[in-house]
N, C-alpha and C. Protein backbone atom coordinates (compact mmCIF):
# COMPACT_ATOMS: atom_id res chain seq x y z
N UNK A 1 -29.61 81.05 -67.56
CA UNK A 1 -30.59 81.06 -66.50
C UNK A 1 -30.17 80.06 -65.43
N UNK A 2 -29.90 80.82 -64.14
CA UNK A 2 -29.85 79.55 -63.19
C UNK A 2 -30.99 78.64 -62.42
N UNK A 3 -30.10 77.21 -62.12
CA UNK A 3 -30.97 76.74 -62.45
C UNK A 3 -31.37 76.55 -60.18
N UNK A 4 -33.02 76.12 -60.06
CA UNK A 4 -33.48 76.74 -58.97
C UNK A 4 -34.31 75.02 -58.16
N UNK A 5 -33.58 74.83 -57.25
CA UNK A 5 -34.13 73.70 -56.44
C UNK A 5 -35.59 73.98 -55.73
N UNK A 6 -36.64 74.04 -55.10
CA UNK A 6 -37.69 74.10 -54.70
C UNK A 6 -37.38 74.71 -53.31
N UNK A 7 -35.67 73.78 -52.72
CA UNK A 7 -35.00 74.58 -51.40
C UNK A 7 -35.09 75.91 -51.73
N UNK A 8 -34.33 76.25 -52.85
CA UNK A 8 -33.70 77.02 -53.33
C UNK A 8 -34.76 78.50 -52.81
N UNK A 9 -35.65 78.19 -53.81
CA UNK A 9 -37.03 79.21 -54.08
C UNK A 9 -37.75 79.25 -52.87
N UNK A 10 -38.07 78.22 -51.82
CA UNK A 10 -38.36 79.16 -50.27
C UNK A 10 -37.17 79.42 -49.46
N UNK A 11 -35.93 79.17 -49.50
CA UNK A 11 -34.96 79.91 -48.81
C UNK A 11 -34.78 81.42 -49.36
N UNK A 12 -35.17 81.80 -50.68
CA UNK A 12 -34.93 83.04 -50.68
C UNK A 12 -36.37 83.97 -50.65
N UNK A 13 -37.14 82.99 -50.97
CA UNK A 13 -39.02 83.49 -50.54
C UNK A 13 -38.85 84.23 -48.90
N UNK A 14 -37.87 83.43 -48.02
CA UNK A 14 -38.10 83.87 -46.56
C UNK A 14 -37.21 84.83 -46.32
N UNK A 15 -35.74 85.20 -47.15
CA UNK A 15 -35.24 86.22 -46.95
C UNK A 15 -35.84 87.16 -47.72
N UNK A 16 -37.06 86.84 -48.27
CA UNK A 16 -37.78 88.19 -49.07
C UNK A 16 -38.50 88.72 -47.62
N UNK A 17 -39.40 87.67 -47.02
CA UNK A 17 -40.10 87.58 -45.62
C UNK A 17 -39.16 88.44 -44.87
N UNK A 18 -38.05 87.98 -44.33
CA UNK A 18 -37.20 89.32 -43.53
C UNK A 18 -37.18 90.77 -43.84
N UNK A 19 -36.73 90.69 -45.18
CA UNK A 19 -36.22 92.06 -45.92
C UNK A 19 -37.39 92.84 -45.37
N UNK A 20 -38.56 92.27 -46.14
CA UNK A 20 -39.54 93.53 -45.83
C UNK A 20 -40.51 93.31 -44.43
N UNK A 21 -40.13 92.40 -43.62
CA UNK A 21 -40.57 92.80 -42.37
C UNK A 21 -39.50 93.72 -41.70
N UNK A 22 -38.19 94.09 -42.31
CA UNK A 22 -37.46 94.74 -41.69
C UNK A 22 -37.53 95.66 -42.23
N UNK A 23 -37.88 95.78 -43.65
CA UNK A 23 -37.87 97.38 -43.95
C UNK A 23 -39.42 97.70 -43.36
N UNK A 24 -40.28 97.40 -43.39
CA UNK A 24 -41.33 97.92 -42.46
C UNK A 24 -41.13 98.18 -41.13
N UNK A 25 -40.53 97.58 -40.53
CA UNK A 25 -39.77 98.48 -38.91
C UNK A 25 -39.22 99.62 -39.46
N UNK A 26 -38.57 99.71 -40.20
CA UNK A 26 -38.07 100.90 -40.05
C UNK A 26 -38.86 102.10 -40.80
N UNK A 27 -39.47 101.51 -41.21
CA UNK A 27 -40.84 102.77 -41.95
C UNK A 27 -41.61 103.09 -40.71
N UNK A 28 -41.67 102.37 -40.01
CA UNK A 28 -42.59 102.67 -38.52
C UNK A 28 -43.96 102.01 -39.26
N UNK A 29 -44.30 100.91 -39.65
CA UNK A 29 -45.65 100.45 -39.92
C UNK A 29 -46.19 99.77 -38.64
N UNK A 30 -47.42 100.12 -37.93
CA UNK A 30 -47.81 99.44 -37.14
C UNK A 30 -47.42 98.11 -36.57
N UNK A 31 -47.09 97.93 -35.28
CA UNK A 31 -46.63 96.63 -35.06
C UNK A 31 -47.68 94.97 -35.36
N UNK A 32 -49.18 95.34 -35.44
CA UNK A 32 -49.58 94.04 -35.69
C UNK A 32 -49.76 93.95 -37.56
N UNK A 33 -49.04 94.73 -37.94
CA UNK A 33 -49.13 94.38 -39.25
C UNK A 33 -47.72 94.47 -39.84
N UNK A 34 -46.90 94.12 -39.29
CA UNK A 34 -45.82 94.04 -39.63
C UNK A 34 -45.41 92.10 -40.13
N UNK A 35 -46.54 91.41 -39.54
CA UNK A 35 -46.06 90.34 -40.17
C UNK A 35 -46.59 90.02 -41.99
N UNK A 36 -48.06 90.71 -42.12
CA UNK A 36 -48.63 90.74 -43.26
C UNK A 36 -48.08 91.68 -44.20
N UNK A 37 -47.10 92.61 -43.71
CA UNK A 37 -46.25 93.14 -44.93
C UNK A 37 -45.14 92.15 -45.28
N UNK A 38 -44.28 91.52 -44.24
CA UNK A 38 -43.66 90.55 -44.45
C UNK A 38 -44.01 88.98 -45.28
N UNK A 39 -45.51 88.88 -44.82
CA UNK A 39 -46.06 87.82 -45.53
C UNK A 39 -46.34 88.26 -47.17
N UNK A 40 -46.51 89.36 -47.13
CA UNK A 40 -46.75 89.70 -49.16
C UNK A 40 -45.34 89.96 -49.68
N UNK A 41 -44.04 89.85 -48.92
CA UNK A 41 -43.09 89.88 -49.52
C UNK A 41 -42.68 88.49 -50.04
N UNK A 42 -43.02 88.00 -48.87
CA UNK A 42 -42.55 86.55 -49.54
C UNK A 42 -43.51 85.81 -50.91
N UNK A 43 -44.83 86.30 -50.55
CA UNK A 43 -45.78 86.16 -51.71
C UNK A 43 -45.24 86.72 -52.85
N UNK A 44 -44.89 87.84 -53.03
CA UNK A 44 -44.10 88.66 -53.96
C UNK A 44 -43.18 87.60 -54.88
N UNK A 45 -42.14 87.54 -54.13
CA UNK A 45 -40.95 87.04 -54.13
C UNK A 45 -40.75 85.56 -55.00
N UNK A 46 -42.09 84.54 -54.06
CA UNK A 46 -42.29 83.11 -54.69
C UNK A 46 -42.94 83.09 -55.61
N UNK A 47 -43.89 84.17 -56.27
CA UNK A 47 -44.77 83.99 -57.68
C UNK A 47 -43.80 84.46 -58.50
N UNK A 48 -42.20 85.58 -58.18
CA UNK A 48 -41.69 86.03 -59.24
C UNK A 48 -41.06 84.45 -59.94
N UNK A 49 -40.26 84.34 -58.63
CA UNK A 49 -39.78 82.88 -59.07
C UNK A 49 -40.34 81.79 -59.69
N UNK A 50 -41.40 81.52 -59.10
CA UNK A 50 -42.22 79.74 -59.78
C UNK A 50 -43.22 80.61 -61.17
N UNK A 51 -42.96 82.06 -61.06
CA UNK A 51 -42.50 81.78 -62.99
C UNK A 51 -41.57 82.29 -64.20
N UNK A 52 -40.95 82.96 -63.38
CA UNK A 52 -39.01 83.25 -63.53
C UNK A 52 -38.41 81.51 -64.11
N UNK A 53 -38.41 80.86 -63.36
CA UNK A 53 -37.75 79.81 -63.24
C UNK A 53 -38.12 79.04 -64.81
N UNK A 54 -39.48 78.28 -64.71
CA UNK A 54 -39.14 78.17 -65.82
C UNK A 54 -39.31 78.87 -67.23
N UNK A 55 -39.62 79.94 -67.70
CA UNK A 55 -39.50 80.45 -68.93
C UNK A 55 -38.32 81.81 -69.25
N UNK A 56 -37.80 82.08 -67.77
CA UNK A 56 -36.68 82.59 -67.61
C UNK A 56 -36.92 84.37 -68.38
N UNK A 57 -37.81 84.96 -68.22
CA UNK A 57 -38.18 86.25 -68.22
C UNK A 57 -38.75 87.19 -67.21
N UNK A 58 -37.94 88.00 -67.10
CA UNK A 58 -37.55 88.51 -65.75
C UNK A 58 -39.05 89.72 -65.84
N UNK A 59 -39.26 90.21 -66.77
CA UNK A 59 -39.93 91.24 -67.15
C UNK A 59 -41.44 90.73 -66.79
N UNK A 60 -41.62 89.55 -67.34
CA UNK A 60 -43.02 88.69 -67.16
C UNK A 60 -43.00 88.24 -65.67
N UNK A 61 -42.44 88.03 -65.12
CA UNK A 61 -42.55 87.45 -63.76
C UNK A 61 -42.62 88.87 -63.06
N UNK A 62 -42.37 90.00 -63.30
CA UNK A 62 -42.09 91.16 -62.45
C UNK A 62 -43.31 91.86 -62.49
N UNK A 63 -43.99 91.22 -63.82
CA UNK A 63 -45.17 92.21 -63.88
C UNK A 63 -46.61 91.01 -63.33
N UNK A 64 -46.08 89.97 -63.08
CA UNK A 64 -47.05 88.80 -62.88
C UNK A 64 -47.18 89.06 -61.17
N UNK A 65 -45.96 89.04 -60.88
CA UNK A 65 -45.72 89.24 -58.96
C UNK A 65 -45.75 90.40 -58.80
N UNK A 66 -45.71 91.43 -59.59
CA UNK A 66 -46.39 92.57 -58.76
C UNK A 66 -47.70 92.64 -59.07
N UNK A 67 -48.93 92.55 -60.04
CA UNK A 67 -49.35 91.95 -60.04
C UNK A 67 -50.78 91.27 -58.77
N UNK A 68 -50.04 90.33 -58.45
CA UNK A 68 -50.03 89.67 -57.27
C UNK A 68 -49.98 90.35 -56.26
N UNK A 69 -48.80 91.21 -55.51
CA UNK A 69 -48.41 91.82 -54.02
C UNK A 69 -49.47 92.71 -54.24
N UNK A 70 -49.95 93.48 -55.45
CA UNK A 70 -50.98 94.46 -55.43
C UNK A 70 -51.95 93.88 -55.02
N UNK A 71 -52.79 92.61 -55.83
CA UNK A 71 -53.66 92.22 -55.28
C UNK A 71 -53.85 91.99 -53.41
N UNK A 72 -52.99 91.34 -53.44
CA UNK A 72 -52.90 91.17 -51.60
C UNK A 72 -52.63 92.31 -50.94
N UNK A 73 -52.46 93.21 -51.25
CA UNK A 73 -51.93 94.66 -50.29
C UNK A 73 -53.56 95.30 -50.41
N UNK A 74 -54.47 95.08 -51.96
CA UNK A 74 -55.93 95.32 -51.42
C UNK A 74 -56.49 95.05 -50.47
N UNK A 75 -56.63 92.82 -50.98
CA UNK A 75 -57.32 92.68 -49.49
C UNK A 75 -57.14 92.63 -48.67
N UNK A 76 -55.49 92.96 -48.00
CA UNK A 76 -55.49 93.09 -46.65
C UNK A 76 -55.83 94.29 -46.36
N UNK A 77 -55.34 95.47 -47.40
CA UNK A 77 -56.19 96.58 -46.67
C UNK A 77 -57.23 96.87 -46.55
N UNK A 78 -58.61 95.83 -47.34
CA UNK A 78 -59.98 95.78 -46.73
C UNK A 78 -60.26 94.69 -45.64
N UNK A 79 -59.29 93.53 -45.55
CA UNK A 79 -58.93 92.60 -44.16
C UNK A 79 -58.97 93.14 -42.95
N UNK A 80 -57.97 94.34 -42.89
CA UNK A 80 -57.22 94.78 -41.84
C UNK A 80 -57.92 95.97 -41.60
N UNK A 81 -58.43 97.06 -42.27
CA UNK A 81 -58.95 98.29 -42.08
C UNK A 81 -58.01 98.80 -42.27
N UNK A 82 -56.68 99.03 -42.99
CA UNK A 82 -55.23 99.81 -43.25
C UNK A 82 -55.24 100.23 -44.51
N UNK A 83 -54.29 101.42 -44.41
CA UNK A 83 -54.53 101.68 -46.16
C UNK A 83 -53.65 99.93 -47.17
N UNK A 84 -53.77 100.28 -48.28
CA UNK A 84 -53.03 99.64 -49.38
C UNK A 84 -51.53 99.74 -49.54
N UNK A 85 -50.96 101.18 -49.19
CA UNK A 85 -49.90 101.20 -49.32
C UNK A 85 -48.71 100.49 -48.32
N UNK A 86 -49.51 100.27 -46.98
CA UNK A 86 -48.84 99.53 -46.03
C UNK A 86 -48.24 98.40 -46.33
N UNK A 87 -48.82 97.44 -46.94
CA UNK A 87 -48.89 96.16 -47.18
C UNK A 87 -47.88 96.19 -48.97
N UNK A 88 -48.48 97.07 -49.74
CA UNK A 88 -47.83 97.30 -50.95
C UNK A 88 -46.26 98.00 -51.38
N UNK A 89 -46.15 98.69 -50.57
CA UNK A 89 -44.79 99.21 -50.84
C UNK A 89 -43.23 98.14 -50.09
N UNK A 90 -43.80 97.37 -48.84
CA UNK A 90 -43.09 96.64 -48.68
C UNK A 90 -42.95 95.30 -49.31
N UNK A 91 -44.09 95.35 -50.16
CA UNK A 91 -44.58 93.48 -50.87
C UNK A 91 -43.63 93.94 -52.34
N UNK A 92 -43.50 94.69 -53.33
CA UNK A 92 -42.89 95.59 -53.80
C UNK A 92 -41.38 95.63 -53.88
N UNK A 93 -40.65 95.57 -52.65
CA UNK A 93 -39.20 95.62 -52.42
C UNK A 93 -38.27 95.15 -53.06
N UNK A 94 -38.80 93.33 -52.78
CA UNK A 94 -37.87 92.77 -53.84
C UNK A 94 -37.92 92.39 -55.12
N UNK A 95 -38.79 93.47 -55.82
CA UNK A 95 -39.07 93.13 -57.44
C UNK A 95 -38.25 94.35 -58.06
N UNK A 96 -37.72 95.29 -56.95
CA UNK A 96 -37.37 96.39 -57.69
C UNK A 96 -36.16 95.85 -58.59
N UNK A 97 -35.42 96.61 -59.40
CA UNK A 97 -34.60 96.53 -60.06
C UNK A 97 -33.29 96.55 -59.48
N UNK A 98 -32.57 96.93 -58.74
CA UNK A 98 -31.81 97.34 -58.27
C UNK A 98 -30.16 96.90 -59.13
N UNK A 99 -30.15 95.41 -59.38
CA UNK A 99 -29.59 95.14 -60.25
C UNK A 99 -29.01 95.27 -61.33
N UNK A 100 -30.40 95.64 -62.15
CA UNK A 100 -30.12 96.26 -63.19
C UNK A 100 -29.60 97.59 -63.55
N UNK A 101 -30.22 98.12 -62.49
CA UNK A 101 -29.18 99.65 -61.98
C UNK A 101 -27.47 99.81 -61.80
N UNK A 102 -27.53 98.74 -60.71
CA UNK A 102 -26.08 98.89 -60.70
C UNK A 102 -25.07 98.21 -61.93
N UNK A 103 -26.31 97.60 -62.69
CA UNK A 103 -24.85 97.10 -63.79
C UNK A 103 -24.86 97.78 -64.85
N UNK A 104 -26.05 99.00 -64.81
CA UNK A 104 -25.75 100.34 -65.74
C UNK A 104 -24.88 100.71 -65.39
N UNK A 105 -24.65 100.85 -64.24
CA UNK A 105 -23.94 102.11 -63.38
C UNK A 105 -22.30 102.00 -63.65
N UNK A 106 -22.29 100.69 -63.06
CA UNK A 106 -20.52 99.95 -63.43
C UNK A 106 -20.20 99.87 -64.82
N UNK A 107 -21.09 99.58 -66.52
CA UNK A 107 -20.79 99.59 -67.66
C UNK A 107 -20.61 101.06 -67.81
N UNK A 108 -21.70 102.15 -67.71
CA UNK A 108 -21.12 103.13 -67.93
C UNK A 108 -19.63 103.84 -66.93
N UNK A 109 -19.68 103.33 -65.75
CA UNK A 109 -18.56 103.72 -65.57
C UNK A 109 -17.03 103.02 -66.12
N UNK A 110 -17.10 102.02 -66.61
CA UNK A 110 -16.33 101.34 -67.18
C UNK A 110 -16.02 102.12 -68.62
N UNK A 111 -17.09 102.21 -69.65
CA UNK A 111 -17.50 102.86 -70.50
C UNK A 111 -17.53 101.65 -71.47
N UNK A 112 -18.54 100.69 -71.22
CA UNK A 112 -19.16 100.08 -72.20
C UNK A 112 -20.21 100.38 -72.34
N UNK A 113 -20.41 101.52 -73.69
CA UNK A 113 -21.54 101.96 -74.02
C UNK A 113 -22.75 100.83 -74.20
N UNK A 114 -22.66 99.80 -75.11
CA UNK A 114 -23.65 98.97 -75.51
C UNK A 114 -24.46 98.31 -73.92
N UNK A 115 -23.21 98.00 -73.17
CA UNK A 115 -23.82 97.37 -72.05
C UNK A 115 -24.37 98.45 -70.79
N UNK A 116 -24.20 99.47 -70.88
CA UNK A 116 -24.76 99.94 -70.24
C UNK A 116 -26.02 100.40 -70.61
N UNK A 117 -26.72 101.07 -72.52
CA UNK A 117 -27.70 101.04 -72.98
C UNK A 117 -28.66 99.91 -72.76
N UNK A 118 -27.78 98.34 -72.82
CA UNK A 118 -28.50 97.32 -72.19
C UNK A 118 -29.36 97.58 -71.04
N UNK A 119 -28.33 97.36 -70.23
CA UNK A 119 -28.47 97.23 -69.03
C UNK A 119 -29.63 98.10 -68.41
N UNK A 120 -29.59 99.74 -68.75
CA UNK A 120 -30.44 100.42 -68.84
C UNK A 120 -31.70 100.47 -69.29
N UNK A 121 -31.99 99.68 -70.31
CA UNK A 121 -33.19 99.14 -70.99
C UNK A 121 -34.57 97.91 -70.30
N UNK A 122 -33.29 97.32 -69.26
CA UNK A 122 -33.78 96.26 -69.14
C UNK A 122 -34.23 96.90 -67.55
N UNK A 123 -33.59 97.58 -66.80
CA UNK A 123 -34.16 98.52 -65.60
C UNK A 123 -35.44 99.36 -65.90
N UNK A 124 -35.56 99.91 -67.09
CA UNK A 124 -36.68 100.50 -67.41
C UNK A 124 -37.71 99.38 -67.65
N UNK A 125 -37.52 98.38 -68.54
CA UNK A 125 -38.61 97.67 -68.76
C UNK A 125 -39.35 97.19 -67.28
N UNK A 126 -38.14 96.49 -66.59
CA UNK A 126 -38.86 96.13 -64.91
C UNK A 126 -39.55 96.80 -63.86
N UNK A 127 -39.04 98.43 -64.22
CA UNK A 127 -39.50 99.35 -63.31
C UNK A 127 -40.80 99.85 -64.03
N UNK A 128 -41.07 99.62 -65.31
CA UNK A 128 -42.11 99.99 -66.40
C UNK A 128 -43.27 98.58 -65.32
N UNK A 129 -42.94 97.06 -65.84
CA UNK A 129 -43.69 96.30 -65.50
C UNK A 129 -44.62 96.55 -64.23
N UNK A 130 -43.62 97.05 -63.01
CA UNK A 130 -43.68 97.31 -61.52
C UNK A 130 -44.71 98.15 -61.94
N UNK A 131 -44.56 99.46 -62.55
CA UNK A 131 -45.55 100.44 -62.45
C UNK A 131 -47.36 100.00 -63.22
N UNK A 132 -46.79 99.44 -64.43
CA UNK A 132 -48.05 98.58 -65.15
C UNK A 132 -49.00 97.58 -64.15
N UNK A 133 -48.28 96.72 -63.38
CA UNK A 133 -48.57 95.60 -62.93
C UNK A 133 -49.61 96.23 -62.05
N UNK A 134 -49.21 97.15 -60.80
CA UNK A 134 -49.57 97.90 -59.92
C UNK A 134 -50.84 98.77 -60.22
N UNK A 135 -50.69 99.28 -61.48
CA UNK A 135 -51.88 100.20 -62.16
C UNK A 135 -53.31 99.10 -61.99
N UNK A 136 -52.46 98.08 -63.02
CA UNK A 136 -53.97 96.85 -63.42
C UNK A 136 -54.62 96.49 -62.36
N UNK A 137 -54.43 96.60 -61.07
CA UNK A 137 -54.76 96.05 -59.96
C UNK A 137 -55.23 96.93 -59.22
N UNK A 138 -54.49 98.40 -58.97
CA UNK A 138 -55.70 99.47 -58.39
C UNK A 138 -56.16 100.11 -58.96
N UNK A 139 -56.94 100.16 -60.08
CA UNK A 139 -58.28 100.71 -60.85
C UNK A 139 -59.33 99.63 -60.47
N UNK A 140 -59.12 98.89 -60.36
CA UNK A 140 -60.06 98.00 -59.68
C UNK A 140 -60.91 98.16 -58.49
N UNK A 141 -62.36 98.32 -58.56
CA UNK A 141 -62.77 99.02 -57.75
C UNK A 141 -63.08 98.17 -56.26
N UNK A 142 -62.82 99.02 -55.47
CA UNK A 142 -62.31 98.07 -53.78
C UNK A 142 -63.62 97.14 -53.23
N UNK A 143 -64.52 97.61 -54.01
CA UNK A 143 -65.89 96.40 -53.88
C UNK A 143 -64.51 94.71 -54.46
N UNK A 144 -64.32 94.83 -55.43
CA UNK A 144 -63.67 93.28 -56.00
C UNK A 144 -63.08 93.00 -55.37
N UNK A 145 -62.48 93.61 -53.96
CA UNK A 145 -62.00 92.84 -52.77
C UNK A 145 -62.72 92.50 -51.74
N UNK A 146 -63.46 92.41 -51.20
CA UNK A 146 -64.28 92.22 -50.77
C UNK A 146 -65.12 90.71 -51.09
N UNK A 147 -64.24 89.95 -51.43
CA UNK A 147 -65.18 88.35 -51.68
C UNK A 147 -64.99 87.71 -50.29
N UNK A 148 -64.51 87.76 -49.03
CA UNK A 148 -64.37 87.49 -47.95
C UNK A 148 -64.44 88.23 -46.85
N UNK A 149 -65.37 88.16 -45.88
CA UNK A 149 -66.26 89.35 -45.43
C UNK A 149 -65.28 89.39 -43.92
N UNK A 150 -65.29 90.59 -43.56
CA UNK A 150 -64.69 91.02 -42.37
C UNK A 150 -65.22 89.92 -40.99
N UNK A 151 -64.30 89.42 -40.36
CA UNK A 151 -64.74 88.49 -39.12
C UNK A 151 -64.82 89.70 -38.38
N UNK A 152 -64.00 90.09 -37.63
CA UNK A 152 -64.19 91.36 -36.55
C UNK A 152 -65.48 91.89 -36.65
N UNK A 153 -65.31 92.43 -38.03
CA UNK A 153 -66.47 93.72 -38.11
C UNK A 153 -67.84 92.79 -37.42
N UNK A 154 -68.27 91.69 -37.62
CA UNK A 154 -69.53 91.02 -37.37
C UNK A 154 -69.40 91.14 -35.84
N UNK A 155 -68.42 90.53 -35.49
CA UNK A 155 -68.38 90.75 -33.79
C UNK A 155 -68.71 92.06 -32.89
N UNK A 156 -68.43 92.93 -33.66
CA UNK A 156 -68.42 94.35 -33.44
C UNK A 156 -70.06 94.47 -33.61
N UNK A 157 -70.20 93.90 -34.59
CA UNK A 157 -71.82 94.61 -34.67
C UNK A 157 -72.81 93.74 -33.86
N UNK A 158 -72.47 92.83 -33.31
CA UNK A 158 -73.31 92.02 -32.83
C UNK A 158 -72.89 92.03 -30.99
N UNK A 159 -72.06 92.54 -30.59
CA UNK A 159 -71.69 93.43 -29.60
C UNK A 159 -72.16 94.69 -29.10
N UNK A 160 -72.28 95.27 -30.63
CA UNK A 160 -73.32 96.88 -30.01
C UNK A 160 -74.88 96.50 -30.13
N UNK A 161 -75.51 94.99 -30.64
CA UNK A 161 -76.37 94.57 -30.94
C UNK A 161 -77.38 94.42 -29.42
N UNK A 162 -76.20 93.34 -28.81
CA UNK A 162 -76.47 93.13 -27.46
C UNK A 162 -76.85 94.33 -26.49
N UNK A 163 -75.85 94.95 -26.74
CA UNK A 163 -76.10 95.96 -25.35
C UNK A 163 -76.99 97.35 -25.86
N UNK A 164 -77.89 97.26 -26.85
CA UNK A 164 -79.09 97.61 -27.00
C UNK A 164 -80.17 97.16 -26.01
């Protein structure tokens, strides 16, 4: 397990912040919410780590930070008035596996059976967690987001209030 300076863990928290403010440009996600998909990546990203780091299980941190990006991709989408998936599929990005993919990919092409059954095992378990993590969090009914009440919306109503 390597080992992770505090630098360490927000220098790559903020290239999580890029990644998925850039993969949201290119999804075409609205421009004023392009920083709050970027902001749940990095959220993503720093809960996998600060508990990756120390107990060094990749599987538990994947299902802890997604998890997490689910939770925040709710309330911003009762924050913001946007769906969930806006905020969630880019918060999401960097927990995927990708890794573990490609070092199936290279053992079996090599033809180390054992390490590629590995390797393969351990892509399923993360992409398993991703899907688990994600479940536990939207069955949850969208009232439990809702502990912090819309600012706008009040303005709005107290705007059409007036000009009654």
């Amino acid at each position: 397990m390597p080992e992770y300076t505090m630098y360490d863990v927000l220098f790559q928290s903020a290239f999580s912040f890029v990644a998925c403010f850039g993969y949201s440009i290119v999804c075409n996600a609205p421009r004023r919410e392009l920083i709050y998909c970027g902001i749940n990546g990095f959220l993503g990203w720093l809960i996998y780590l600060l508990v990756f780091v120390p107990h060094g299980q990749s599987v538990n941190a994947t299902l802890i930070a997604t998890m997490a990006v689910t939770a925040i991709a709710r309330f911003l989408s009762y924050q913001r008035e946007a769906p969930s998936i806006l905020y969630h599929i880019p918060g999401i990005l960097p927990l995927v596996p990708g890794a573990a993919v490609y070092n199936t990919m290279q053992a079996a092409i090599s033809g180390n059976i054992l390490s590629t059954y590995s390797n393969a095992l351990t892509g399923f378990k993360l992409a398993g967690a991703i899907g688990i993590g994600s479940l536990l969090i939207l069955v949850l009914p969208y009232r439990a987001f809702e502990f912090i009440p819309r600012f706008h919306k009040k303005a709005k109503q107290k705007e059409s209030s007036s000009e009654e």
